[in-house]
N, C-alpha and C. Protein backbone atom coordinates (compact mmCIF):
# COMPACT_ATOMS: atom_id res chain seq x y z
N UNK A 1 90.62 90.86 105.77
CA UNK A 1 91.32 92.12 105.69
C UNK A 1 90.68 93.08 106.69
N UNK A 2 91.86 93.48 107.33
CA UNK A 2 90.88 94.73 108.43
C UNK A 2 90.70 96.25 107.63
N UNK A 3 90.04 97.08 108.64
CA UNK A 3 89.88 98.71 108.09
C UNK A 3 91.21 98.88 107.66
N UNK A 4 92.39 98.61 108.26
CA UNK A 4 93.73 99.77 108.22
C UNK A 4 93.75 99.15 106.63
N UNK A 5 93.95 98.00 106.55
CA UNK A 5 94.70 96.98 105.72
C UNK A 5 93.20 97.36 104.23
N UNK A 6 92.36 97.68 104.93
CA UNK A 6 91.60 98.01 103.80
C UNK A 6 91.67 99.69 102.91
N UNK A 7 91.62 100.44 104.18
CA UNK A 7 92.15 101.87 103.60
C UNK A 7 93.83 101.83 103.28
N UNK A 8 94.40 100.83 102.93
CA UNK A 8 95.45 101.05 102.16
C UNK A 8 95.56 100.57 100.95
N UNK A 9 94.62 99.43 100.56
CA UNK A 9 94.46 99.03 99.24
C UNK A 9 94.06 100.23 98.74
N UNK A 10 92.55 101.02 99.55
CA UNK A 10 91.75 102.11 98.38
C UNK A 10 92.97 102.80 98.03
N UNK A 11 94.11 103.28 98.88
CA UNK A 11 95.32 104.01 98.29
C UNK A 11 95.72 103.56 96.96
N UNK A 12 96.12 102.50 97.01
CA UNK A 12 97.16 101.79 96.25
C UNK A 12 96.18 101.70 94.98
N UNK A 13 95.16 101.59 95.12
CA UNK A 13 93.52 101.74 93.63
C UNK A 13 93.84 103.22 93.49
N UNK A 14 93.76 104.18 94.18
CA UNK A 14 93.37 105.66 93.49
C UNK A 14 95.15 105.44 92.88
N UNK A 15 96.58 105.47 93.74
CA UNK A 15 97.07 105.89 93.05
C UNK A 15 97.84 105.31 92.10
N UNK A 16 97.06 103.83 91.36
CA UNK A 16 97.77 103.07 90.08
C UNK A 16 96.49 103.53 89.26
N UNK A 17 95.49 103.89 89.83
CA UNK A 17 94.10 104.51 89.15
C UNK A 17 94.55 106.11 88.33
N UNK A 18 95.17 106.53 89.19
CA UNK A 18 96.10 107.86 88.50
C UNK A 18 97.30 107.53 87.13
N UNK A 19 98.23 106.42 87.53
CA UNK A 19 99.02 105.43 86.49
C UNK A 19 98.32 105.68 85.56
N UNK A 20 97.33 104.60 85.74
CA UNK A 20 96.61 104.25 84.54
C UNK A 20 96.10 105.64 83.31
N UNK A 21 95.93 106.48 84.04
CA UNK A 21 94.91 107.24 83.50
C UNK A 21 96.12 108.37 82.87
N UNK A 22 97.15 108.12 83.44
CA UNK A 22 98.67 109.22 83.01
C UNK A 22 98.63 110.52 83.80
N UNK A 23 98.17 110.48 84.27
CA UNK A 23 98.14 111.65 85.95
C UNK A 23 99.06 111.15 86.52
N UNK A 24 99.86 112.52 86.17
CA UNK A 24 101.61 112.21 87.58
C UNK A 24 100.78 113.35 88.37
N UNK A 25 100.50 114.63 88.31
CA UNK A 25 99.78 115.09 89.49
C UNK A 25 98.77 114.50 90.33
N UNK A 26 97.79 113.42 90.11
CA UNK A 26 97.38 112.34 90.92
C UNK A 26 97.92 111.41 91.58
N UNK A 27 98.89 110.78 90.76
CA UNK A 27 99.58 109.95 91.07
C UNK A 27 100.82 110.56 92.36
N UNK A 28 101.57 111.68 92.12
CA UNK A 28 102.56 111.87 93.03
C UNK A 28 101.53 112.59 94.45
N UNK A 29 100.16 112.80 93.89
CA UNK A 29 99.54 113.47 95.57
C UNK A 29 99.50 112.23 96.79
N UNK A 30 99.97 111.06 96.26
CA UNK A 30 99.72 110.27 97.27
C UNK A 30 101.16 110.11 98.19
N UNK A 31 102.35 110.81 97.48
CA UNK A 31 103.76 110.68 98.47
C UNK A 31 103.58 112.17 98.94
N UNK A 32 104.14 111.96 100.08
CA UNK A 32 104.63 112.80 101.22
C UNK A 32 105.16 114.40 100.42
N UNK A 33 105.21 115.28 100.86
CA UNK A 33 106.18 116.16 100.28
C UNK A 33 107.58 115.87 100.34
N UNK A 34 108.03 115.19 101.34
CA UNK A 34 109.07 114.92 101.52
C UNK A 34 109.69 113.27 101.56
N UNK A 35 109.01 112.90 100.36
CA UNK A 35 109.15 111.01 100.15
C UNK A 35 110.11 110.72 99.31
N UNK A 36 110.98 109.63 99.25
CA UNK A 36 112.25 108.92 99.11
C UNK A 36 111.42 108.21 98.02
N UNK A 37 112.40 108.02 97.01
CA UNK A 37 112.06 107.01 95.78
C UNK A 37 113.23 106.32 95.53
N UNK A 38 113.93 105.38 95.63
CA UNK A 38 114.99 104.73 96.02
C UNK A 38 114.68 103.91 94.45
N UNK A 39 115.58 103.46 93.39
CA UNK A 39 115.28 102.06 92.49
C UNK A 39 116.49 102.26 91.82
N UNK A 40 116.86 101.13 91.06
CA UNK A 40 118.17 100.97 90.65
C UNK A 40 118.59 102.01 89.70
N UNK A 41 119.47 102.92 90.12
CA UNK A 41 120.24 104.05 89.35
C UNK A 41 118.93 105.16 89.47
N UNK A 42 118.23 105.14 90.05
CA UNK A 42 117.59 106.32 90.87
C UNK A 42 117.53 106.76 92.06
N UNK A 43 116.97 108.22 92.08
CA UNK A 43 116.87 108.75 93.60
C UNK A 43 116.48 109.35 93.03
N UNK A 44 114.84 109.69 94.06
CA UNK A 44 114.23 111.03 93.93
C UNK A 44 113.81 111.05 95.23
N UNK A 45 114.00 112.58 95.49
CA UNK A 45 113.28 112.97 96.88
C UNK A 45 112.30 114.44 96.51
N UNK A 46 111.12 114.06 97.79
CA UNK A 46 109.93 114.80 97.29
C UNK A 46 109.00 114.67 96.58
N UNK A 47 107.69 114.84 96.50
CA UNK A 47 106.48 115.00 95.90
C UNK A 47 106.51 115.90 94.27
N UNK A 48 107.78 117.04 94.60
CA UNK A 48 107.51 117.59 93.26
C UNK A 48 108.64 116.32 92.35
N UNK A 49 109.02 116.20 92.54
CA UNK A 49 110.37 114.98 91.87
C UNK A 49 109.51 113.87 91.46
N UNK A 50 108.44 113.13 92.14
CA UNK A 50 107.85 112.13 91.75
C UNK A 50 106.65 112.53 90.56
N UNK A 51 106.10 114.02 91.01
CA UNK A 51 105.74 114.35 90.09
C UNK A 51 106.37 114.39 88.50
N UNK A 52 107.45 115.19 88.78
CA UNK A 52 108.31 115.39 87.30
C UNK A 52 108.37 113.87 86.56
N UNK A 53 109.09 113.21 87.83
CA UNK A 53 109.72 111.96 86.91
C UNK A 53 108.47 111.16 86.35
N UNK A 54 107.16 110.99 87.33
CA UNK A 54 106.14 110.13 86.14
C UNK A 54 105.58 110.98 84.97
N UNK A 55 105.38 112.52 84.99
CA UNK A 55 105.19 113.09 84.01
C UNK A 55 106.27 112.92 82.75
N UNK A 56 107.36 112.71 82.68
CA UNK A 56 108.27 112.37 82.02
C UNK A 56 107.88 111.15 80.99
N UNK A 57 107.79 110.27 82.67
CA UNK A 57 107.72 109.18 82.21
C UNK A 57 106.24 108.28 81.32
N UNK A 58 104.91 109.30 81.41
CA UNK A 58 103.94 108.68 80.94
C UNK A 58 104.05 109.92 79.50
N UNK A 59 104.46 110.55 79.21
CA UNK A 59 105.06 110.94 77.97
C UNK A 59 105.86 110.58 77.06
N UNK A 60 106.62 109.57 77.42
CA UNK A 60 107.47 108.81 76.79
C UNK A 60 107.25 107.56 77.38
N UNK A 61 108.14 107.11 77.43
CA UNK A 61 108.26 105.58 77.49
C UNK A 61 107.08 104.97 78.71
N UNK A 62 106.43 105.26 79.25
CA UNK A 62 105.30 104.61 79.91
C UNK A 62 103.41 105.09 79.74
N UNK A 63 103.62 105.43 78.66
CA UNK A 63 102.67 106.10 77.92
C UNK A 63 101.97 105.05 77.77
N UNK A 64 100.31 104.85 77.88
CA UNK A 64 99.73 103.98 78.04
C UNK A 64 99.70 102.10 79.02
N UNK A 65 101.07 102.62 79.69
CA UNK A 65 100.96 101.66 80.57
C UNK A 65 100.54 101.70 81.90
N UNK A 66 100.35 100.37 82.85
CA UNK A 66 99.79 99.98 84.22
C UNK A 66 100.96 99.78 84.87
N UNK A 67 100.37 99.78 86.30
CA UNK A 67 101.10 99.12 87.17
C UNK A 67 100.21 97.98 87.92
N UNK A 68 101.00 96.85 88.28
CA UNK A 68 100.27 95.66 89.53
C UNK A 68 101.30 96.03 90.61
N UNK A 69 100.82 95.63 91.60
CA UNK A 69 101.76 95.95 92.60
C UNK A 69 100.87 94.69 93.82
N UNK A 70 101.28 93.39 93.97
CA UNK A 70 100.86 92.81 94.66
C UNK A 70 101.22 92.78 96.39
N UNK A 71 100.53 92.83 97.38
CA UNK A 71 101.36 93.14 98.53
C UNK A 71 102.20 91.04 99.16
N UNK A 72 103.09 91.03 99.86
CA UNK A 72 103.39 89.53 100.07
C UNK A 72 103.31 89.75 101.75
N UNK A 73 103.74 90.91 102.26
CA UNK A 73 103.70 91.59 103.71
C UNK A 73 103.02 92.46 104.04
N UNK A 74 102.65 92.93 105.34
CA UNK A 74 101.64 94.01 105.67
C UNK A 74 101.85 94.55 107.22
N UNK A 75 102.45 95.14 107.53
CA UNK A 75 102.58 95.33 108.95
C UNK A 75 102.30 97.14 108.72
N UNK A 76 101.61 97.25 110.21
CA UNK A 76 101.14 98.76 110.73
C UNK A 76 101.30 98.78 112.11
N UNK A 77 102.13 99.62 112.05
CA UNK A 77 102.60 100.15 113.33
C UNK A 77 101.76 101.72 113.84
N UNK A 78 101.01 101.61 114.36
CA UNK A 78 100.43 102.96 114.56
C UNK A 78 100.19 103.55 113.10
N UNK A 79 100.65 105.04 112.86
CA UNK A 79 100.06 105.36 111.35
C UNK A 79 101.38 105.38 111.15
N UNK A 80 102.59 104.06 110.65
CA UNK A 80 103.06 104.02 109.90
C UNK A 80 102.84 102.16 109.40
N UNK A 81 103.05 102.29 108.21
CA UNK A 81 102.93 100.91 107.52
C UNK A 81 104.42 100.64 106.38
N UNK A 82 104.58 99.15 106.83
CA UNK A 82 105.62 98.98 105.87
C UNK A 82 104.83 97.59 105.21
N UNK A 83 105.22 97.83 103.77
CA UNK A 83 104.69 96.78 102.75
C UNK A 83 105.42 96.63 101.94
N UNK A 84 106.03 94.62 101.69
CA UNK A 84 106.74 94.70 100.87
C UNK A 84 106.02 93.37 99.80
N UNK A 85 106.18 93.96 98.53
CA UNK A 85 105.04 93.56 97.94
C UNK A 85 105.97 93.29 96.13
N UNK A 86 104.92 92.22 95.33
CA UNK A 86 105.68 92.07 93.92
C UNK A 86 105.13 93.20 93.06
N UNK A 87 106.03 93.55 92.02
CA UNK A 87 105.36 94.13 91.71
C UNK A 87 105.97 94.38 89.90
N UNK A 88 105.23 94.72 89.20
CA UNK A 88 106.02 95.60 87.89
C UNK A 88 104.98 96.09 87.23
N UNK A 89 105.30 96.31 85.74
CA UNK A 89 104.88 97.79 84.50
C UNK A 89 104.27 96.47 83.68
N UNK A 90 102.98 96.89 83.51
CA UNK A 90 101.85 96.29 82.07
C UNK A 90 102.44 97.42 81.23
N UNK A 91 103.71 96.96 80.23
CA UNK A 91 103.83 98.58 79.09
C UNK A 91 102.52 98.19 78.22
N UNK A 92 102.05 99.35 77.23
CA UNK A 92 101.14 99.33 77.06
C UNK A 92 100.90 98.00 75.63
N UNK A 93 99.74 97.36 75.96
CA UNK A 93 99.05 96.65 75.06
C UNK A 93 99.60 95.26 75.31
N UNK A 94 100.66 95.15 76.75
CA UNK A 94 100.65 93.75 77.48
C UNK A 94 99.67 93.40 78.24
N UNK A 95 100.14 92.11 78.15
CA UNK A 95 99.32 91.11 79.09
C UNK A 95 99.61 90.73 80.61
N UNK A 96 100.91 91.06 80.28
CA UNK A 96 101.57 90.28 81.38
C UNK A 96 103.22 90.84 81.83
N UNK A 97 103.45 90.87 82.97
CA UNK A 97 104.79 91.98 83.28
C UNK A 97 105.92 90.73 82.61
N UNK A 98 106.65 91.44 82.19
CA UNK A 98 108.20 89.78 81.37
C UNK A 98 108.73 89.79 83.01
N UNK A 99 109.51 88.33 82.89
CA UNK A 99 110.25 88.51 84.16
C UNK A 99 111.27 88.86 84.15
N UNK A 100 111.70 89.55 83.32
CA UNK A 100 113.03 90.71 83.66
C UNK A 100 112.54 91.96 84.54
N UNK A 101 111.37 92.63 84.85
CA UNK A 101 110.09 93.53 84.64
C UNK A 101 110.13 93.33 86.54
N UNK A 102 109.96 91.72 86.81
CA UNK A 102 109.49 91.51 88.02
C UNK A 102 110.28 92.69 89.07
N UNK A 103 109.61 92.80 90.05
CA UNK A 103 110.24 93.58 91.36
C UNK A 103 109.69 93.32 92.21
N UNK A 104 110.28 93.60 93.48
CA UNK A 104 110.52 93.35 95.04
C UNK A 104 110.44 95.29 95.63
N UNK A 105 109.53 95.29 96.26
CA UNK A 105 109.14 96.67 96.65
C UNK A 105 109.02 96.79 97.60
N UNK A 106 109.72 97.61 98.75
CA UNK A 106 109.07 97.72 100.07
C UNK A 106 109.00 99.73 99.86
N UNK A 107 107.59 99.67 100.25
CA UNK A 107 106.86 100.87 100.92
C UNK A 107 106.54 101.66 102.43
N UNK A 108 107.11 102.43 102.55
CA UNK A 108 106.90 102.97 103.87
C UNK A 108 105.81 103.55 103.72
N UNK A 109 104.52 103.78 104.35
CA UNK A 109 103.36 104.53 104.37
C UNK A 109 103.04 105.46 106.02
N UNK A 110 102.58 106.57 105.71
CA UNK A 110 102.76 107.20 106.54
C UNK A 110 100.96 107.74 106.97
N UNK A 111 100.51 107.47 107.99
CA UNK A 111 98.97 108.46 107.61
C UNK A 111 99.40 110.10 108.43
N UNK A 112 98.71 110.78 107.60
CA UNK A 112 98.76 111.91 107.89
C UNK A 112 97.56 113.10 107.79
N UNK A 113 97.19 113.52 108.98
CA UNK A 113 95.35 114.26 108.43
C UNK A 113 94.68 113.33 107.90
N UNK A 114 95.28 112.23 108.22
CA UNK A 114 93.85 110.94 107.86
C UNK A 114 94.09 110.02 106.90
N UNK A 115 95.25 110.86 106.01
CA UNK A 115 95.33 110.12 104.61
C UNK A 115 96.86 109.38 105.03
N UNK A 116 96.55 108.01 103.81
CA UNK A 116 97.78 107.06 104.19
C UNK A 116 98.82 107.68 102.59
N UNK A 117 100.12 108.06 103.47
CA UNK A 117 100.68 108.75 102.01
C UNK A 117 102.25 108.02 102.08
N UNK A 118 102.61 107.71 100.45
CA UNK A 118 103.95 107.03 100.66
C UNK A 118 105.02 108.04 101.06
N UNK A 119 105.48 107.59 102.05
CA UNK A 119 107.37 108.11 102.87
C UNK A 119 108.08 107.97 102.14
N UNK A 120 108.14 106.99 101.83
CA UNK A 120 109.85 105.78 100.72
C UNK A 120 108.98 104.88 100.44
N UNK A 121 109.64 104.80 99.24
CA UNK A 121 109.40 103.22 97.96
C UNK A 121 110.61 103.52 97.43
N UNK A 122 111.18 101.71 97.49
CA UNK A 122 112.34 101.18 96.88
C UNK A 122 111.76 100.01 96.24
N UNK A 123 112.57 99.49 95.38
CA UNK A 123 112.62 98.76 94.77
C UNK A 123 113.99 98.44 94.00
N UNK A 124 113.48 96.60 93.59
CA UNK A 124 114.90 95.59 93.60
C UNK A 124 114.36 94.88 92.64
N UNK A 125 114.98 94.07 91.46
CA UNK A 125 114.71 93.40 90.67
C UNK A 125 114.80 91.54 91.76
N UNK A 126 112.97 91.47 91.18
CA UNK A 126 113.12 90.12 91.71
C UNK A 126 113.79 88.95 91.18
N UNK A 127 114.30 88.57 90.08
CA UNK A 127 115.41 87.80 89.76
C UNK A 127 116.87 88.11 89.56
């Protein structure tokens, strides 16, 4: 693994490290102000939107759960990176994501003042 490919994992640790912990204000400091959230029967655009919606969402129905997010691709183009990677939700007191759960994720990453911050994340059910 090189530096780039390494300062994007520490990303992807602080911000499922935020998940975990139920910090949507941690968790959404890592998208853009102006980042795309694309997933089936959603759209959110912006940093405050990603905020709202995981605050929502670790209040209710993702309350004590994780995320894995495995990468399968890795390309960096200057300071942008696209990663498309498996991924789904540990709800809380699983073991293991069901494969209805599974997903197909591609991430746009952007660095900016140094920091690598998500542009767009979509996601697709992998079966």
């Amino acid at each position: 693994m090189n530096s780039t490919e390494s300062e994007l994992r520490a990303m992807f640790d602080k911000m499922y490290k935020a998940w975990a912990d139920g910090d949507a204000a941690a968790f959404a400091d890592h998208y853009t102000d102006d980042a795309t959230v694309v997933m089936p029967g959603v759209f959110h655009q912006g940093r405050d939107a990603v905020r709202e919606s995981m605050a929502a969402g670790f209040a209710g129905p993702l309350k004590g759960s994780s995320a894995v997010d495995e990468p399968q691709d890795v390309r960096v183009h200057g300071d942008t990176a696209v990663i498309v990677s498996r991924a789904g939700i540990l709800m809380a007191g699983a073991s293991e994501v069901p494969a209805e759960g599974e997903r197909l994720a591609t991430w746009v990453l952007s660095k900016r003042d140094g920091r690598w911050l998500v542009s767009a994340y979509s996601n697709t059910p992998a079966h």
